[in-house]
Protein backbone atom coordinates (compact mmCIF):
# COMPACT_ATOMS: atom_id res chain seq x y z
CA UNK A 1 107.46 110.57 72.32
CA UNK A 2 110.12 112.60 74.05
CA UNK A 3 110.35 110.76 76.96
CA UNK A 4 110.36 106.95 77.63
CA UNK A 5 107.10 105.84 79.92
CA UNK A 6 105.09 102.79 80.54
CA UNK A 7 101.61 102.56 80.07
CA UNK A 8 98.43 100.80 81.27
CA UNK A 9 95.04 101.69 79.32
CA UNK A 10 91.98 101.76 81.42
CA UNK A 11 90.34 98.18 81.64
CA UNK A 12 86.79 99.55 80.70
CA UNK A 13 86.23 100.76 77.36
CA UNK A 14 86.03 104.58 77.57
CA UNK A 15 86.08 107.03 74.99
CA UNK A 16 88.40 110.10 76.81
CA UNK A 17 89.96 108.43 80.03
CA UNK A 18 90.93 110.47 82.66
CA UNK A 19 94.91 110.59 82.81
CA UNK A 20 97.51 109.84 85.40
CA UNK A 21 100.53 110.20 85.03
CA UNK A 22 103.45 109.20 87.69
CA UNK A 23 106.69 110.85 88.26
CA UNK A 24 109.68 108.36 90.20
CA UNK A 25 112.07 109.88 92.58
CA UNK A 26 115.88 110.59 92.63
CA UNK A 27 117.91 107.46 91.31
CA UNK A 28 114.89 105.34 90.29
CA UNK A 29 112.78 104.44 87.19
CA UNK A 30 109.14 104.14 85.20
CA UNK A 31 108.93 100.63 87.26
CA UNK A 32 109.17 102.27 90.55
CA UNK A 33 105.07 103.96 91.23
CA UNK A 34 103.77 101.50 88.12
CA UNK A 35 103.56 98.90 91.06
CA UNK A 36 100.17 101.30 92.06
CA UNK A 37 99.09 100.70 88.36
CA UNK A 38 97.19 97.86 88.98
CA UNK A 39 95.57 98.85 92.18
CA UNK A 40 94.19 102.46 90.66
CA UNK A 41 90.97 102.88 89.13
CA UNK A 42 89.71 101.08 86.29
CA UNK A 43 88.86 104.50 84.11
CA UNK A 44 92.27 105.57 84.37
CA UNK A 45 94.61 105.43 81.38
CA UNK A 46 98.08 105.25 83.78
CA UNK A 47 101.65 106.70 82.35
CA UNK A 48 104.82 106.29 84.03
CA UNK A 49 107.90 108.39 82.80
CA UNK A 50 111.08 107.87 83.00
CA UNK A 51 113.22 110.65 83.81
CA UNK A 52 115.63 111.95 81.64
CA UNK A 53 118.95 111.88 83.15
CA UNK A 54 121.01 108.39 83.45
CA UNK A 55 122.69 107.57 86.91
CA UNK A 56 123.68 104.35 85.34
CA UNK A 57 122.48 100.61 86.77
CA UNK A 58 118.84 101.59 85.95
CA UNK A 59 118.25 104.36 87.85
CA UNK A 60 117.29 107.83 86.36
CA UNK A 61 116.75 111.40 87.96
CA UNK A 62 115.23 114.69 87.41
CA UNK A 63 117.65 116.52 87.38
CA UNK A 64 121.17 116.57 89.64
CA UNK A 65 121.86 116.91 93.33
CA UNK A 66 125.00 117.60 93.89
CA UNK A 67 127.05 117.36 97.23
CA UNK A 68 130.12 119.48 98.02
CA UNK A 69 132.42 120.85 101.53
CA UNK A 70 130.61 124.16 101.64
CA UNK A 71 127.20 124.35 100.21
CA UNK A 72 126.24 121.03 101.51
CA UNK A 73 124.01 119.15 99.31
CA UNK A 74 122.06 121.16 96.62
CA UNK A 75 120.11 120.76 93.38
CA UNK A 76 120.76 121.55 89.71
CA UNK A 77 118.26 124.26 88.92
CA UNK A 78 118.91 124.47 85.70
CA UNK A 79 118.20 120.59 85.17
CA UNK A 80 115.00 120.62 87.47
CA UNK A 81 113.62 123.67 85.12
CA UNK A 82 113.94 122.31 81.99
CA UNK A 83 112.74 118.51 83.34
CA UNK A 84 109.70 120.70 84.20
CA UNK A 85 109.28 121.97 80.22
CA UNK A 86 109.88 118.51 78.77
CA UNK A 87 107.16 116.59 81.27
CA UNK A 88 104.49 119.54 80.29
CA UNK A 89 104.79 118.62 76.31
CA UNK A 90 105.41 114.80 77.51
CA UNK A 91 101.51 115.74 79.00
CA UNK A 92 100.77 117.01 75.60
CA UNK A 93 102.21 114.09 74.04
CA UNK A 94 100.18 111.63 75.99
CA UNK A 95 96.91 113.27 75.76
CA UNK A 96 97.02 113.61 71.96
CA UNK A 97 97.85 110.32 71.55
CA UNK A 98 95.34 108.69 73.56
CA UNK A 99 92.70 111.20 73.38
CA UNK A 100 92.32 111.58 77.27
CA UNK A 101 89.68 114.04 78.84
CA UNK A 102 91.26 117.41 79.59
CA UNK A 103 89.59 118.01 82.41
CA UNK A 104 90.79 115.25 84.23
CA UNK A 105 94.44 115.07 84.41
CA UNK A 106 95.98 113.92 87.47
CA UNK A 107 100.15 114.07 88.13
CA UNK A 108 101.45 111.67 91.11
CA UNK A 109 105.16 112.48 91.67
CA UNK A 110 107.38 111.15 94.87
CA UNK A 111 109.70 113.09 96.26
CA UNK A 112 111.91 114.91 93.33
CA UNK A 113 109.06 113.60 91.01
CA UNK A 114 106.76 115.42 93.65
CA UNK A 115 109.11 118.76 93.74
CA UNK A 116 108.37 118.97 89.63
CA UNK A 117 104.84 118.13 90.23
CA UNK A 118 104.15 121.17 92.33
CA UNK A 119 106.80 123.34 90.09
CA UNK A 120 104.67 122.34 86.81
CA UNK A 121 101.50 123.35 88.14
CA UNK A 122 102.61 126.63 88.72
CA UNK A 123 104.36 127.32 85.18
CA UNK A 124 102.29 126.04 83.18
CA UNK A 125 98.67 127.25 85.19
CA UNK A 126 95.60 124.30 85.07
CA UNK A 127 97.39 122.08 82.74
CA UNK A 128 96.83 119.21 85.03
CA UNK A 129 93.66 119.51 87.36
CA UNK A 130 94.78 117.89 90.31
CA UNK A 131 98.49 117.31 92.28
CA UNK A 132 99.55 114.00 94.31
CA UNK A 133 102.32 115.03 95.99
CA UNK A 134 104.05 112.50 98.39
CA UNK A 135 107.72 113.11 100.32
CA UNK A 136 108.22 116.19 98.37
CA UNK A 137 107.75 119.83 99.23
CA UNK A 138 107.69 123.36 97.53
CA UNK A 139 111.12 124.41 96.42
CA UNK A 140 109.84 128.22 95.87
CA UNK A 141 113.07 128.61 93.84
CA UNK A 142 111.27 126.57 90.65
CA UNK A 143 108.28 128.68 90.97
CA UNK A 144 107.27 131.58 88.49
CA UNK A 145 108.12 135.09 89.66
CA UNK A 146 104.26 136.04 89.55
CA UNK A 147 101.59 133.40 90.42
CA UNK A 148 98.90 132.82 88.13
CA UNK A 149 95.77 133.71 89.99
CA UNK A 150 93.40 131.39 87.29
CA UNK A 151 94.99 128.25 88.90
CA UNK A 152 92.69 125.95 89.86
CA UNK A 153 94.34 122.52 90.93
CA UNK A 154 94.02 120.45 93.64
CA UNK A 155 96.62 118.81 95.90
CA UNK A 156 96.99 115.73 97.94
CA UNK A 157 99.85 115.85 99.91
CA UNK A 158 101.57 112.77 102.61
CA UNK A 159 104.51 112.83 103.97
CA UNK A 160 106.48 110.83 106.69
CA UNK A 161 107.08 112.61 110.09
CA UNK A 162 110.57 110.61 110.32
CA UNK A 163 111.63 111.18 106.54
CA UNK A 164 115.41 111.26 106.41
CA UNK A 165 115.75 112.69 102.87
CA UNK A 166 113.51 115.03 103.29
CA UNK A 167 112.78 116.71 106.08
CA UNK A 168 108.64 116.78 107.77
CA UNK A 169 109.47 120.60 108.17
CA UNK A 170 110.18 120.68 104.40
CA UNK A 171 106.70 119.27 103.31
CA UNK A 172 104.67 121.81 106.08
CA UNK A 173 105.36 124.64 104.31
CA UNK A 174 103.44 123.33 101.50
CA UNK A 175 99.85 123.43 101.96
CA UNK A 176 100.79 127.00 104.05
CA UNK A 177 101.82 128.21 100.71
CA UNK A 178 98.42 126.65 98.56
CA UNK A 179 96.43 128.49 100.99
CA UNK A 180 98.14 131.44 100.29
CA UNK A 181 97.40 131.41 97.06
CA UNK A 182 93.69 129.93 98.24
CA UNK A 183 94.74 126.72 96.34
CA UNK A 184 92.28 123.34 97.99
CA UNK A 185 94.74 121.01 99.28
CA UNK A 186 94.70 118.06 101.55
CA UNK A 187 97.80 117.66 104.06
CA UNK A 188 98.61 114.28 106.00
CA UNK A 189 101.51 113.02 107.63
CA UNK A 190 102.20 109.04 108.08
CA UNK A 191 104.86 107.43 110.96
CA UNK A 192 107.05 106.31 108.17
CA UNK A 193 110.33 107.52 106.46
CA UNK A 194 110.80 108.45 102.97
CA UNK A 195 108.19 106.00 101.42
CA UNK A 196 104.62 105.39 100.81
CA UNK A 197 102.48 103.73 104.20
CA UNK A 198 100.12 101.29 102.80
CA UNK A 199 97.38 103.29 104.60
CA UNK A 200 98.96 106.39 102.35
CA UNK A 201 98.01 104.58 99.37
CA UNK A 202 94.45 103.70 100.23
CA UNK A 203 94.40 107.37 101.28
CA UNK A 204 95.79 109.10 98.16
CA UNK A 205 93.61 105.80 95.79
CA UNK A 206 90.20 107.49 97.60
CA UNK A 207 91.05 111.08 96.52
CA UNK A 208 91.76 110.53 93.60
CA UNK A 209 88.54 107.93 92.78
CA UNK A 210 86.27 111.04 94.32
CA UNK A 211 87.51 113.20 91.65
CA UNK A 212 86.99 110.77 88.66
């Protein structure tokens, strides 16, 4: 496989599971959102990656963000782009391998994990079905020049109104831009920084079981 995951196999026997598979933020690992595994639907064959570049003392990122006098803090394009081609045949990958149902793939990604999410669904139109994007936002630079109109996914989208990584303003934009493009989308903010409210979970757990 070209990238190094974990994996939990649905719990019920089940010929083409619906798959999810979970994308870790900035400077963390496959461990991080496979905590959720066991809380997530019984149906669901689970993946968690782990993303390709080493920070070193177990934590991995996406791609670079770099910090410097003038431009502030900004990310390596050219890293995020190509971490977007190598999770889309990593999705390939996976759903040869374990036989999963193609219409029902579902990507969870936090924060840079959620940037990709939303820049893979984009380039490469309806290969997953629906989005979970939580403390991430749009970066419009990642995003084909012309947008497919034959999309079809879905998005969930959370973010915390006193996130100090990324700012509330930042994740706004986002379902502005879906509808747009008249993509569905679900929006909701939580009084927490840049993490996942417990009620978040139970929130993002529900959409996804109504789409199984």
């Amino acid at each position: 496989m070209s990238l190094q995951y974990l994996v939990r196999e649905p719990k019920s026997s089940i010929t083409n599971p619906p798959l999810l598979i979970l994308l870790h933020g900035y400077g963390s690992n496959e461990q991080d959102l496979f905590s959720f595994a066991e809380e997530l639907p019984d149906d669901l064959l689970i993946v968690s990656v782990r993303a390709p570049y080493d920070m070193g003392y177990g934590g991995y990122a996406w791609y670079a963000i770099n910090f410097d006098d003038v431009n502030g803090k900004f990310s390596d394009l050219t890293q995020a782009s190509t971490s977007v081609d190598q999770i889309a045949t990593f999705i390939d990958e996976i759903k040869a391998k374990y036989n999963t149902n193609p219409d029902k793939t579902f990507l969870l990604g936090f924060s840079q994990g959620a940037i990709l999410s939303y820049a893979l669904s984009f380039k490469y139109p309806n290969k997953v079905q629906h989005v979970v994007a939580l403390s991430g936002y749009i970066n419009e630079e990642l995003l084909p020049s012309e947008i497919n109109n034959s999309i079809a996914t879905d998005f969930y989208i959370s973010h915390g109104t006193v996130d100090q990584v990324l700012p509330i303003e930042w994740a706004r934009k986002a379902p502005v831009l879906l509808e747009n493009f008249s993509l569905k989308n679900e929006y909701s903010e939580y009084p927490v920084g840049h993490g996942v409210a417990p009620q978040n979970f139970y929130s993002f757990k529900n959409w996804i079981v109504e789409r199984l």
